[in-house]
C-alpha atoms as a PDB file:
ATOM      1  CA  UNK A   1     -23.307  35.161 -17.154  1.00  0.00           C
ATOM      2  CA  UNK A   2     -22.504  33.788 -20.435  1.00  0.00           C
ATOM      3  CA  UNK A   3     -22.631  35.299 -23.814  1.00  0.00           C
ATOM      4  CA  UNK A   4     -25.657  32.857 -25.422  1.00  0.00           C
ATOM      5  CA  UNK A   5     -25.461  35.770 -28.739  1.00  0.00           C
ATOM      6  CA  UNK A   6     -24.267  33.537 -31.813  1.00  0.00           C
ATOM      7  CA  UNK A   7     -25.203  29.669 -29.416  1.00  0.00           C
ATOM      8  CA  UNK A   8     -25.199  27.182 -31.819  1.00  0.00           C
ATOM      9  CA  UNK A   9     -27.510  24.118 -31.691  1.00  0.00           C
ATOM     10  CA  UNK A  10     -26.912  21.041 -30.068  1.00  0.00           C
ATOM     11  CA  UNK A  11     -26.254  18.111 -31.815  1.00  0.00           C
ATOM     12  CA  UNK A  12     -23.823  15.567 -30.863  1.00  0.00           C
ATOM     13  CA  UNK A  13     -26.150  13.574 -28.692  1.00  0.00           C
ATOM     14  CA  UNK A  14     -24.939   9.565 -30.199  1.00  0.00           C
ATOM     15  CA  UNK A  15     -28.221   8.490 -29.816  1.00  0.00           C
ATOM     16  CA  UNK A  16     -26.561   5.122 -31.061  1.00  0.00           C
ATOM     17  CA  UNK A  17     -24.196   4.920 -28.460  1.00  0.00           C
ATOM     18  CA  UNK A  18     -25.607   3.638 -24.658  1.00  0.00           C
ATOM     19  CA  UNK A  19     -23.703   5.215 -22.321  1.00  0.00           C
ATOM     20  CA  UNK A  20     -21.506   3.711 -19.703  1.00  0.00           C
ATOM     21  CA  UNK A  21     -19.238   3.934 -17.147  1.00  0.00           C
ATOM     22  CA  UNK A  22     -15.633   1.994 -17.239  1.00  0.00           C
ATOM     23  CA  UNK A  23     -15.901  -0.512 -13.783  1.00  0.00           C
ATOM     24  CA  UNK A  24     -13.438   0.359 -11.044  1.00  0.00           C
ATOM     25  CA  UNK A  25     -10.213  -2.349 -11.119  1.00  0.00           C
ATOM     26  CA  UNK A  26     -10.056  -3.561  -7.852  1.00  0.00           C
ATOM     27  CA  UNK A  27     -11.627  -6.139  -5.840  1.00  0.00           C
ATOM     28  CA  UNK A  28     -14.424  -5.320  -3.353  1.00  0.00           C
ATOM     29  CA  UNK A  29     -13.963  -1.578  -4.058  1.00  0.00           C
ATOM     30  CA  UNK A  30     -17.241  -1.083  -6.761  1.00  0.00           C
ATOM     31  CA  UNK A  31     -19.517   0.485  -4.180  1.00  0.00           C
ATOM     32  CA  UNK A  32     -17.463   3.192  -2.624  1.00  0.00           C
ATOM     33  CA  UNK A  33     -17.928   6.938  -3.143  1.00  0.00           C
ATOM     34  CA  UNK A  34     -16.243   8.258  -5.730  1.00  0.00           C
ATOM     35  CA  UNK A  35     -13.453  10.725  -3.593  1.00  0.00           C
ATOM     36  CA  UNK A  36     -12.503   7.249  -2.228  1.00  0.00           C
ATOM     37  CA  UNK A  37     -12.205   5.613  -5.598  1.00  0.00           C
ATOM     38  CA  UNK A  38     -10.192   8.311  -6.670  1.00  0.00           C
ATOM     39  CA  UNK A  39      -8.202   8.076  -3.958  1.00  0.00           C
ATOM     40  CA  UNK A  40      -7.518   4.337  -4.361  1.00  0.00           C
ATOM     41  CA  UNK A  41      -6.687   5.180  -8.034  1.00  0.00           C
ATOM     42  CA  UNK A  42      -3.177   6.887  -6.737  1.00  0.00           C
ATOM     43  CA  UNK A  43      -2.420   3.849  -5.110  1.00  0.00           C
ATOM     44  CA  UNK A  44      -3.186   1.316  -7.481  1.00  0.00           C
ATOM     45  CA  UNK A  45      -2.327   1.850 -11.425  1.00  0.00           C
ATOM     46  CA  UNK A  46      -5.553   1.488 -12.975  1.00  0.00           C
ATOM     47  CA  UNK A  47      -4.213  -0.259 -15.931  1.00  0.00           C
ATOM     48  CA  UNK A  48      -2.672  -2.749 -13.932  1.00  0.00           C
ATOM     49  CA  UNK A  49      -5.086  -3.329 -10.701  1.00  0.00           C
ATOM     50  CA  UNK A  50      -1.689  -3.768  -8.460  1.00  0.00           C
ATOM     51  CA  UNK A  51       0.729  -1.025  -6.879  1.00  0.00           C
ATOM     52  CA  UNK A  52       4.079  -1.278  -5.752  1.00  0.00           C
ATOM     53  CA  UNK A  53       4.009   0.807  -2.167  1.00  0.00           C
ATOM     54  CA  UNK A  54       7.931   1.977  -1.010  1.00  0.00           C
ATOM     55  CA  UNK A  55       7.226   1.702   2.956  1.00  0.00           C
ATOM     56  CA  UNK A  56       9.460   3.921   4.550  1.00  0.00           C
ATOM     57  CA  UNK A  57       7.634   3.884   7.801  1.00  0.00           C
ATOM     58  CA  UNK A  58       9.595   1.915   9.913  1.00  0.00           C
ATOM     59  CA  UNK A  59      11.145   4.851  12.034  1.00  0.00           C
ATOM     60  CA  UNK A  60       8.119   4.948  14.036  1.00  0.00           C
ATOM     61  CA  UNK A  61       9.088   2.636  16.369  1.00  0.00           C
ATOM     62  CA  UNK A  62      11.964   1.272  15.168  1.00  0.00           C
ATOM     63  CA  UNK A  63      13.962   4.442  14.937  1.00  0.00           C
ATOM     64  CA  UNK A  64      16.651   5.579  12.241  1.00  0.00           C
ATOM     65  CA  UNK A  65      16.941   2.053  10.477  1.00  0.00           C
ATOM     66  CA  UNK A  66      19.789   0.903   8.059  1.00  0.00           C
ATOM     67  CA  UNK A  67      18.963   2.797   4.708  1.00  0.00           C
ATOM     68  CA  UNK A  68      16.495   5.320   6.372  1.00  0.00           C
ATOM     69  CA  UNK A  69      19.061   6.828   8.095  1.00  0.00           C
ATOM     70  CA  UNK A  70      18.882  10.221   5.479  1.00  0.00           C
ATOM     71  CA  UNK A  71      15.432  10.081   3.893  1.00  0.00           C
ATOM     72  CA  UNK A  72      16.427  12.959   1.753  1.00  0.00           C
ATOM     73  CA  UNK A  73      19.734  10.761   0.556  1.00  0.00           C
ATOM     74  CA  UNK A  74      18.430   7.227   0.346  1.00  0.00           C
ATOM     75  CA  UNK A  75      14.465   7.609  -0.338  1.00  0.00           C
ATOM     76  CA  UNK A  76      13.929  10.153  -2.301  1.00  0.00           C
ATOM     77  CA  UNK A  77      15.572   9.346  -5.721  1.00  0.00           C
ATOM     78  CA  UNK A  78      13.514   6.318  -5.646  1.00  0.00           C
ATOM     79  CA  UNK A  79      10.149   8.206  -5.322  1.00  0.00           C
ATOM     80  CA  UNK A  80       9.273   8.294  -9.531  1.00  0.00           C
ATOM     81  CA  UNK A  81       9.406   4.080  -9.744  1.00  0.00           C
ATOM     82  CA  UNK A  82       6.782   3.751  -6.660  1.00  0.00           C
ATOM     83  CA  UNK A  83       3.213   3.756  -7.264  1.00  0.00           C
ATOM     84  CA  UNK A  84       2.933   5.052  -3.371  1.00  0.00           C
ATOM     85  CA  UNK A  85       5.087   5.874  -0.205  1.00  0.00           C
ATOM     86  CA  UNK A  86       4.017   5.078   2.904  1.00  0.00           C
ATOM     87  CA  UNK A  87       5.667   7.347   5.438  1.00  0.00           C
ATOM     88  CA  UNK A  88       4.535   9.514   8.814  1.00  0.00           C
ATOM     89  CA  UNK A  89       3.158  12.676   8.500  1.00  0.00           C
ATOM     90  CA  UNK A  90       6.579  13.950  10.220  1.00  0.00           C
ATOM     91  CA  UNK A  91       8.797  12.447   7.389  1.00  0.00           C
ATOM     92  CA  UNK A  92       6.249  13.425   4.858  1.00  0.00           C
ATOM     93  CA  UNK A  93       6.101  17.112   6.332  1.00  0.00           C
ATOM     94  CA  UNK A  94       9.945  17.139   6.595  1.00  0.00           C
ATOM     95  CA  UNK A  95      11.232  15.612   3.969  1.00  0.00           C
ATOM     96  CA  UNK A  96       9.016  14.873   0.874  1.00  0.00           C
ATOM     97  CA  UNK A  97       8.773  17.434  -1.643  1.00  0.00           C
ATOM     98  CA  UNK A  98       5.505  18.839  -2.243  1.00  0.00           C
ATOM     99  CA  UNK A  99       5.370  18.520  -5.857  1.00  0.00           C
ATOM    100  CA  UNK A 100       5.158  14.536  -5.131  1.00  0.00           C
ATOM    101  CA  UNK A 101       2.117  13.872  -6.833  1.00  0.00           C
ATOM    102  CA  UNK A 102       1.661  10.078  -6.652  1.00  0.00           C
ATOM    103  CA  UNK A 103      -0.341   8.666  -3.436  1.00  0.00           C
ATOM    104  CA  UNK A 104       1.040   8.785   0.020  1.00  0.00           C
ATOM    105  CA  UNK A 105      -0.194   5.829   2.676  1.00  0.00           C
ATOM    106  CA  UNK A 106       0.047   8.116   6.267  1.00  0.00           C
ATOM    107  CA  UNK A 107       0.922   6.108   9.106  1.00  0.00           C
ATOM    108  CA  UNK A 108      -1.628   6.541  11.522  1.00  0.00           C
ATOM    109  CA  UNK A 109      -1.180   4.132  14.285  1.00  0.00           C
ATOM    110  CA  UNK A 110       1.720   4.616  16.549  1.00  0.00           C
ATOM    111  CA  UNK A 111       2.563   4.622  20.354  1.00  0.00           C
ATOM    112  CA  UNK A 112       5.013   1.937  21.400  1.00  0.00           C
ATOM    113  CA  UNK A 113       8.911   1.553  20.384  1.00  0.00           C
ATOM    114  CA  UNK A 114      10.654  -1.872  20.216  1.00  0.00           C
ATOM    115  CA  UNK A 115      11.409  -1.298  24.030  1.00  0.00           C
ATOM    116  CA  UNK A 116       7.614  -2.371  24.833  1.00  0.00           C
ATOM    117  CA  UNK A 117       4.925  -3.944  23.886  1.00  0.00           C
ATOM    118  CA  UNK A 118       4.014  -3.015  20.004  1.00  0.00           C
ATOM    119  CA  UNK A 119       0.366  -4.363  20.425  1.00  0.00           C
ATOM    120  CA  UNK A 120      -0.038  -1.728  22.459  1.00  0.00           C
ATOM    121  CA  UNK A 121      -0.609   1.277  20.055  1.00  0.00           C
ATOM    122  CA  UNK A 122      -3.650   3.943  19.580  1.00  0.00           C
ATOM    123  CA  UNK A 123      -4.385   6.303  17.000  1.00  0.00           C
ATOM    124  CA  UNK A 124      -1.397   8.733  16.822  1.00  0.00           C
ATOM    125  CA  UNK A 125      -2.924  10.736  13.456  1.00  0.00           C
ATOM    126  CA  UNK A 126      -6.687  12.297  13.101  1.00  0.00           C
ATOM    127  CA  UNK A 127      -8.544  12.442   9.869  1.00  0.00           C
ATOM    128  CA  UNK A 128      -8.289  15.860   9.759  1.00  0.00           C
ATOM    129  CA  UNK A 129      -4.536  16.091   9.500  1.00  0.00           C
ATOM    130  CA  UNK A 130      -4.726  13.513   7.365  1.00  0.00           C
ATOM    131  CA  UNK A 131      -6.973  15.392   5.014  1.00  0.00           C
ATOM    132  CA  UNK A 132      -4.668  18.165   5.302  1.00  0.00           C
ATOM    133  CA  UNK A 133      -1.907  16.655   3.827  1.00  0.00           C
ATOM    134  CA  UNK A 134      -3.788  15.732   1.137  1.00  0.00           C
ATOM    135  CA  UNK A 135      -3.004  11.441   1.509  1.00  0.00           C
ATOM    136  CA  UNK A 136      -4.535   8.612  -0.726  1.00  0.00           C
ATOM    137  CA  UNK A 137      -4.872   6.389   2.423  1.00  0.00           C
ATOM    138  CA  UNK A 138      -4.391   6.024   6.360  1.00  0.00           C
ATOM    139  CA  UNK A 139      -2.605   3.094   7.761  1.00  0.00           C
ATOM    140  CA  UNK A 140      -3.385   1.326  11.184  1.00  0.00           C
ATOM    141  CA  UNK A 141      -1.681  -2.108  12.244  1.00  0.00           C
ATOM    142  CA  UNK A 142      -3.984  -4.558  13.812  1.00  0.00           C
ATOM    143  CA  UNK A 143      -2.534  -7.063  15.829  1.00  0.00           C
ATOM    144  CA  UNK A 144      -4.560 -10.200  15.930  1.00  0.00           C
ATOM    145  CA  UNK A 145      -4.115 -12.226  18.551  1.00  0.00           C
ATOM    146  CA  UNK A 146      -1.745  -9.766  20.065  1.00  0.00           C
ATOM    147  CA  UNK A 147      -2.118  -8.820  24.018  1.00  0.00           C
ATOM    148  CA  UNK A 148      -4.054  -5.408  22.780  1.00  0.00           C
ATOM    149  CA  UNK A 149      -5.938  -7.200  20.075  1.00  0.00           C
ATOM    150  CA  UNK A 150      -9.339  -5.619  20.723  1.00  0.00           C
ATOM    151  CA  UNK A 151      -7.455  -2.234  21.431  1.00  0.00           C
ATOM    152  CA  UNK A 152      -6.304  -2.319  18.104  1.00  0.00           C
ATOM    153  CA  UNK A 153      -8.999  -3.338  16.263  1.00  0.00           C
ATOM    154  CA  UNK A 154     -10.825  -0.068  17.523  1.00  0.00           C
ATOM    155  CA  UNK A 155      -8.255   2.004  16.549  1.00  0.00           C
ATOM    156  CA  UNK A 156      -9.065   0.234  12.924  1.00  0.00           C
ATOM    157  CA  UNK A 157     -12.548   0.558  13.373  1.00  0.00           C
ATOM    158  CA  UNK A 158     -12.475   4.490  14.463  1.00  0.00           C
ATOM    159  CA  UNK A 159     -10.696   5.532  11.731  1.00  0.00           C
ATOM    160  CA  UNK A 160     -13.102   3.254   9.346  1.00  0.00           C
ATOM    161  CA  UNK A 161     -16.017   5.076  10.530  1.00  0.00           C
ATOM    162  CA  UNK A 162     -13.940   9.008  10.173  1.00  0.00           C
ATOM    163  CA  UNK A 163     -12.563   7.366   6.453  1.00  0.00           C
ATOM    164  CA  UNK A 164     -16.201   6.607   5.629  1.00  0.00           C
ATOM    165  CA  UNK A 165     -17.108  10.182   5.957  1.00  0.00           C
ATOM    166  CA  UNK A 166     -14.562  12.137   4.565  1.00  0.00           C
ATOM    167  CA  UNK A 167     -14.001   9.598   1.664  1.00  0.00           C
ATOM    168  CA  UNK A 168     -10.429   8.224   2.402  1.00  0.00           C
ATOM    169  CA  UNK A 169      -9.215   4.717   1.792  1.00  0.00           C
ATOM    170  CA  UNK A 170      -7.729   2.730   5.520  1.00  0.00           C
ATOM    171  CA  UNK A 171      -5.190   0.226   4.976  1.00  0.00           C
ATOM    172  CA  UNK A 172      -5.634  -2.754   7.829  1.00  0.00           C
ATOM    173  CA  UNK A 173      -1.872  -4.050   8.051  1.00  0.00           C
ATOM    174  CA  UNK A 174      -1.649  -7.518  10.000  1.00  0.00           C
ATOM    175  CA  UNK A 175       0.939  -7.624  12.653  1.00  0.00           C
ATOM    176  CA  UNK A 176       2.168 -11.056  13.141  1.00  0.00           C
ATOM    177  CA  UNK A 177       3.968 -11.282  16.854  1.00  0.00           C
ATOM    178  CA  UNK A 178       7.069 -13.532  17.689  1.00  0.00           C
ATOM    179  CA  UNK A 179       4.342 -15.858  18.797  1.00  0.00           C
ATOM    180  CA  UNK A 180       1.976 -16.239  16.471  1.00  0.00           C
ATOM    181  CA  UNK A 181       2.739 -18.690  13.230  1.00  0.00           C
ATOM    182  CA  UNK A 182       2.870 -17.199   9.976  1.00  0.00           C
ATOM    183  CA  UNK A 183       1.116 -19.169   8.017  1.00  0.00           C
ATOM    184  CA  UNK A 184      -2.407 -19.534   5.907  1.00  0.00           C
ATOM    185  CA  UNK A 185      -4.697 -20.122   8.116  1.00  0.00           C
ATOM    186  CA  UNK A 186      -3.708 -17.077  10.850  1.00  0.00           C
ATOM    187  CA  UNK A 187      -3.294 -15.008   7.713  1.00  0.00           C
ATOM    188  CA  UNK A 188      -6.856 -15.714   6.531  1.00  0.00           C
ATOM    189  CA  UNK A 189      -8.141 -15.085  10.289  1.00  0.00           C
ATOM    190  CA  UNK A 190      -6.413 -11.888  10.236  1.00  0.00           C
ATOM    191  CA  UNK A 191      -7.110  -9.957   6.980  1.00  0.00           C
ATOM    192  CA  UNK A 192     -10.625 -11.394   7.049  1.00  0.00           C
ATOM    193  CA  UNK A 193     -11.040  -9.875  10.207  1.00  0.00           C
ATOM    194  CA  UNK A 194      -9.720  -6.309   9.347  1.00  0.00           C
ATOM    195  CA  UNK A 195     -12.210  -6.751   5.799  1.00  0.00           C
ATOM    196  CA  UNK A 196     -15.202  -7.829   7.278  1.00  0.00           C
ATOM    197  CA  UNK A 197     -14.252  -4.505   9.819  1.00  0.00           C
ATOM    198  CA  UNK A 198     -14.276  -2.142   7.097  1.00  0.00           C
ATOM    199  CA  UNK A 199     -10.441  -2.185   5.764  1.00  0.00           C
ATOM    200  CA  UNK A 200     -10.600  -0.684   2.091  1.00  0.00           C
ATOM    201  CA  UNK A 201      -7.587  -2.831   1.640  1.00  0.00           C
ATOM    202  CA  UNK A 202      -5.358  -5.135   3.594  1.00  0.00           C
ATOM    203  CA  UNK A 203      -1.492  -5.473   3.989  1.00  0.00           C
ATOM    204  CA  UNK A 204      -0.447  -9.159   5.098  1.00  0.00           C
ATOM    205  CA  UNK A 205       2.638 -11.471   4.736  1.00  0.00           C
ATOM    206  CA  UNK A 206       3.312 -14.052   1.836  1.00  0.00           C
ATOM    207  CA  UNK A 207       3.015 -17.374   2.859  1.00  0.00           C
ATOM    208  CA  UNK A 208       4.905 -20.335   1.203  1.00  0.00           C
ATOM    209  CA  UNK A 209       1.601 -22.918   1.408  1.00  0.00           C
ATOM    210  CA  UNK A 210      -2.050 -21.826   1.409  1.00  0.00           C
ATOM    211  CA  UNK A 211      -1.251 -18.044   0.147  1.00  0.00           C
ATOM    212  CA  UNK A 212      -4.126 -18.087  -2.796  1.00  0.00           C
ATOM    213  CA  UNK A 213      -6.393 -19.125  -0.365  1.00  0.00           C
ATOM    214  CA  UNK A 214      -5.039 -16.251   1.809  1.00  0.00           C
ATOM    215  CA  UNK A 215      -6.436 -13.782  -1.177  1.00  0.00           C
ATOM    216  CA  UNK A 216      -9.447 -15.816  -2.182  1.00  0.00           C
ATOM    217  CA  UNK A 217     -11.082 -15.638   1.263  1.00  0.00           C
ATOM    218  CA  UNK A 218     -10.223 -11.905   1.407  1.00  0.00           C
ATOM    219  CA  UNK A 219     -12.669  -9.940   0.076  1.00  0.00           C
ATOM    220  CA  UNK A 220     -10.979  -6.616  -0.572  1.00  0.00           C
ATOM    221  CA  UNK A 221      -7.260  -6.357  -1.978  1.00  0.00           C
ATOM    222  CA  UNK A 222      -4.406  -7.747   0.144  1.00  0.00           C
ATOM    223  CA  UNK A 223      -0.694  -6.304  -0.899  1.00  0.00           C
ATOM    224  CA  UNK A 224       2.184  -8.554   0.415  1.00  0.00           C
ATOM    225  CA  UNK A 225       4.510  -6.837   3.182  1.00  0.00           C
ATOM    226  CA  UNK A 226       8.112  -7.497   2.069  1.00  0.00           C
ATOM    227  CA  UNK A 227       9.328  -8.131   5.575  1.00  0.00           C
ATOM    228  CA  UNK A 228      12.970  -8.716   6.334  1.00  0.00           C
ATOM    229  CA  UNK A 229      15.601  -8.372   3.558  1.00  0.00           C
ATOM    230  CA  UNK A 230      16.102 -11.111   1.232  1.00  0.00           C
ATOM    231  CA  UNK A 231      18.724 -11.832  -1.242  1.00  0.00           C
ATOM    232  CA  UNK A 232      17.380 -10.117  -4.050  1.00  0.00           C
ATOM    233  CA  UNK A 233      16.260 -12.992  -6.859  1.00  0.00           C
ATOM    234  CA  UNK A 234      14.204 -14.382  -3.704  1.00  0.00           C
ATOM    235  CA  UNK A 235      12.281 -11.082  -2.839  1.00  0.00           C
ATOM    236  CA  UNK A 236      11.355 -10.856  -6.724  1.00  0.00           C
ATOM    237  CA  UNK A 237      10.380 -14.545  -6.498  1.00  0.00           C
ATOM    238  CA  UNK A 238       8.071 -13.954  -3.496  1.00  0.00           C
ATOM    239  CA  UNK A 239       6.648 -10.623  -5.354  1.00  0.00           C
ATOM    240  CA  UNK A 240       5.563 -12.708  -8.465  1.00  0.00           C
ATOM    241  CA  UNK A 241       4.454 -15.697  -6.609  1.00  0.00           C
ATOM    242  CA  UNK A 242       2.128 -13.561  -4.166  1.00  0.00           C
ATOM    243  CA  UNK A 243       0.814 -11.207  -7.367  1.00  0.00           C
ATOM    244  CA  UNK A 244       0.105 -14.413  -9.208  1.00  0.00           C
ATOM    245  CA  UNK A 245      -1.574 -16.169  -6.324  1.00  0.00           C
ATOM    246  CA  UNK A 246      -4.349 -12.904  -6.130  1.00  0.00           C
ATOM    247  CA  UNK A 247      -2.130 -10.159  -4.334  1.00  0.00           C
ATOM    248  CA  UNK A 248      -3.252  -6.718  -5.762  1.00  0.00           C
ATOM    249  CA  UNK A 249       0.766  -5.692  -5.566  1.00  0.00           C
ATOM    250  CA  UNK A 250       3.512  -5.375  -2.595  1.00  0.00           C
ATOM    251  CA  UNK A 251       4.684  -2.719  -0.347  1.00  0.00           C
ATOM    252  CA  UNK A 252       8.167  -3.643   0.161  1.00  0.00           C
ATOM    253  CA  UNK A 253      10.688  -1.238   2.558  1.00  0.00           C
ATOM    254  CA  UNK A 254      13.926  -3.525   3.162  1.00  0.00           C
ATOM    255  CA  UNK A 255      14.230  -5.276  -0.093  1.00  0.00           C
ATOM    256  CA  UNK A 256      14.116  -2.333  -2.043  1.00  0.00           C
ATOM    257  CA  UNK A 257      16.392   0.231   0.298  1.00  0.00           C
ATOM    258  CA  UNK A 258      18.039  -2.261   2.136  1.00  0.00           C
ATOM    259  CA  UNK A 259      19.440  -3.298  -1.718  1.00  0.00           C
ATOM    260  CA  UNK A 260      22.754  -3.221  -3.279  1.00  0.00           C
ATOM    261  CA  UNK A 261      21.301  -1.002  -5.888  1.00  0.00           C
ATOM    262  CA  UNK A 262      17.677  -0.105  -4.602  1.00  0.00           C
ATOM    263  CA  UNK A 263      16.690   2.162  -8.077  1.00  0.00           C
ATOM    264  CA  UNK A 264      17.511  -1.152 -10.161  1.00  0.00           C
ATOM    265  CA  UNK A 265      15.372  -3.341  -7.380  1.00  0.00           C
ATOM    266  CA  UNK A 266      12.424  -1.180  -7.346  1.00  0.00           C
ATOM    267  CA  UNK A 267      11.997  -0.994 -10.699  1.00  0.00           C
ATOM    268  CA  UNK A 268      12.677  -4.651 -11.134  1.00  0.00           C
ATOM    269  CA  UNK A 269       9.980  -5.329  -8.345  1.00  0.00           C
ATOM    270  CA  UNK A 270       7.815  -3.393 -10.587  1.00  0.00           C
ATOM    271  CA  UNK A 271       7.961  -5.448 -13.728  1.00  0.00           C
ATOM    272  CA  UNK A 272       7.345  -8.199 -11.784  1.00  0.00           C
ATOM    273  CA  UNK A 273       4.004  -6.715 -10.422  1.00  0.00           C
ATOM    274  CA  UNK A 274       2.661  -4.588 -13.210  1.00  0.00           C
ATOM    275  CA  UNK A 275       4.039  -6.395 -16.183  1.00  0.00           C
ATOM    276  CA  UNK A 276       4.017 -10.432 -14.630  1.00  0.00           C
ATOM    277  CA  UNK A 277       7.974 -10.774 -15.311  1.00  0.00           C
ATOM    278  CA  UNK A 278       9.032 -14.025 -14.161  1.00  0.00           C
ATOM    279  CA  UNK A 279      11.498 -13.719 -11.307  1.00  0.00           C
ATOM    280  CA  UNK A 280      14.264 -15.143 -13.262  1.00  0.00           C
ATOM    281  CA  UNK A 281      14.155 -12.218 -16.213  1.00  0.00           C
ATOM    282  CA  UNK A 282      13.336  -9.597 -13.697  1.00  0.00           C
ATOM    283  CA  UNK A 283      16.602 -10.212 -11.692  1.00  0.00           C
ATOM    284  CA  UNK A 284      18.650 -10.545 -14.738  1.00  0.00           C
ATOM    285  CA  UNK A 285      16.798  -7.261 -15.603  1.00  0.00           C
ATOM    286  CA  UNK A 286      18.004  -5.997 -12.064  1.00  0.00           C
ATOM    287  CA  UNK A 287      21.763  -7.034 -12.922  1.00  0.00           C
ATOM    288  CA  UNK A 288      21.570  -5.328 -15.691  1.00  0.00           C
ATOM    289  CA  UNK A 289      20.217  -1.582 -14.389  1.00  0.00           C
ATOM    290  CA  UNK A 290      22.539  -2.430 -11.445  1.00  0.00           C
ATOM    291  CA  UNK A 291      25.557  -2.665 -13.405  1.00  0.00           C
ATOM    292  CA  UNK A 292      24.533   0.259 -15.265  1.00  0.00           C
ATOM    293  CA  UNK A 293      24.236   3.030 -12.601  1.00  0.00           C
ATOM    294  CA  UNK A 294      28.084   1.939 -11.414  1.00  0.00           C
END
């Protein structure tokens, strides 16, 4: 029990001063408990609203990619300019130090490889594992209008309901098929589908025409995927014109490890997101931290 001998009297009450609370940053996220807000807040920069996520993920059914082929080598010195990595628990139990104290995005779909049918996939991760390795997030792809659409969609929905209780944020990622079009209006079917589902957030793919309608109609944050590698003053154009049309950041894998000089890209993606550096300065700024670390 506490010593109350010499307890002074209370005072400092600002009876001129109302109190409040600051309002959580992001979109559509103002009513969830606070564990999951807190969560969120490891993801996204709080100053900024936005995050730059370094997806690393690919492995699961892709295998040992170029520039994932040694996490340890490739990934990890890049770790401090991400606001997030989104990995599998096996990398992350592997191969990420556990002093990393930014947010990790788990994988948690899975089942197919590029030899079969990727629509095809259940949950591979449970919310207790999950919670064990301490993760901001859970990630599940949802393939709309895939040949498992509805399968996948549960899988969404099931971890939803186990995120709801336990207070941890699900990413819906939209996985666009060799058949379906990429473009606005299959975008806005898709992440409107995974929000109106329960998605905290929503990953998607930047689309030349319609993309601020794409984030408009979405009524929880959408981060762009970075898809296949592009020459690098092209990725950073596509990161400031998605960020500008409503995207709440990226999470980019190839353009930032599949580059030239990946520390110099990811921190050039990053001006571009948290600081709205026009494409054209933030590649000269790349050139410049490229030529640097030669």
């Amino acid at each position: 029990m506490a010593d109350t001998d010499g307890e002074q009297d209370t005072h400092d009450y600002h009876l001129d001063i109302a109190q409040t609370a600051p309002p959580f940053p992001l979109k559509g996220c103002h009513a969830l408990d606070w564990g999951m807000k807190n969560r969120l807040s490891h993801i996204f920069d709080p100053r900024t609203g936005r995050t730059v996520m370094l997806a690393v993920d690919h492995g699961y059914f892709m295998g040992p990619t170029s520039g994932l082929e040694r996490i340890d080598v490739n990934i990890l010195p890049l770790l401090p300019y991400a606001n997030t990595l989104m990995c599998t628990r096996g990398v992350l139990r592997a191969l990420v130090p556990s002093t990393f104290n930014k947010g990790v995005v788990l994988r948690a779909s899975g089942g197919p490889s590029i030899l079969h049918e990727l629509s095809n996939e259940h949950i591979a991760v449970s919310m207790e594992d999950a919670l064990r390795l301490n993760v901001a997030a859970v990630a599940v792809q949802v393939f709309i209008g895939g040949e498992f659409e509805t399968q996948s969609v549960h899988n969404m929905t099931r971890l939803v309901d186990q995120g709801n209780r336990y207070g941890v944020p699900v990413l819906g990622v939209t996985a666009v098929g060799k058949q379906l079009a990429r473009d606005a209006k299959y975008m806005r079917l898709a992440t409107r589908i995974c929000a109106e589902l329960g998605a905290t957030y929503v990953k998607t793919y930047f689309v030349e025409e319609g993309f601020e309608t794409v984030a408009a109609a979405c009524p929880v944050p959408i981060v762009i995927a970075g898809g296949k590698k592009l020459p690098e003053r092209e990725a950073l154009t596509m990161a400031y014109r998605a960020v500008q049309q409503g995207a709440a950041g990226v999470d980019m894998g190839r353009n930032i490890f599949q580059s030239a000089a990946p520390i110099a890209m990811i921190r050039a993606v990053g001006k571009v997101v948290h600081e709205n550096m026009p494409p054209q300065e933030a590649y000269e700024y790349y050139q410049t931290l490229a030529r640097e670390a030669v």
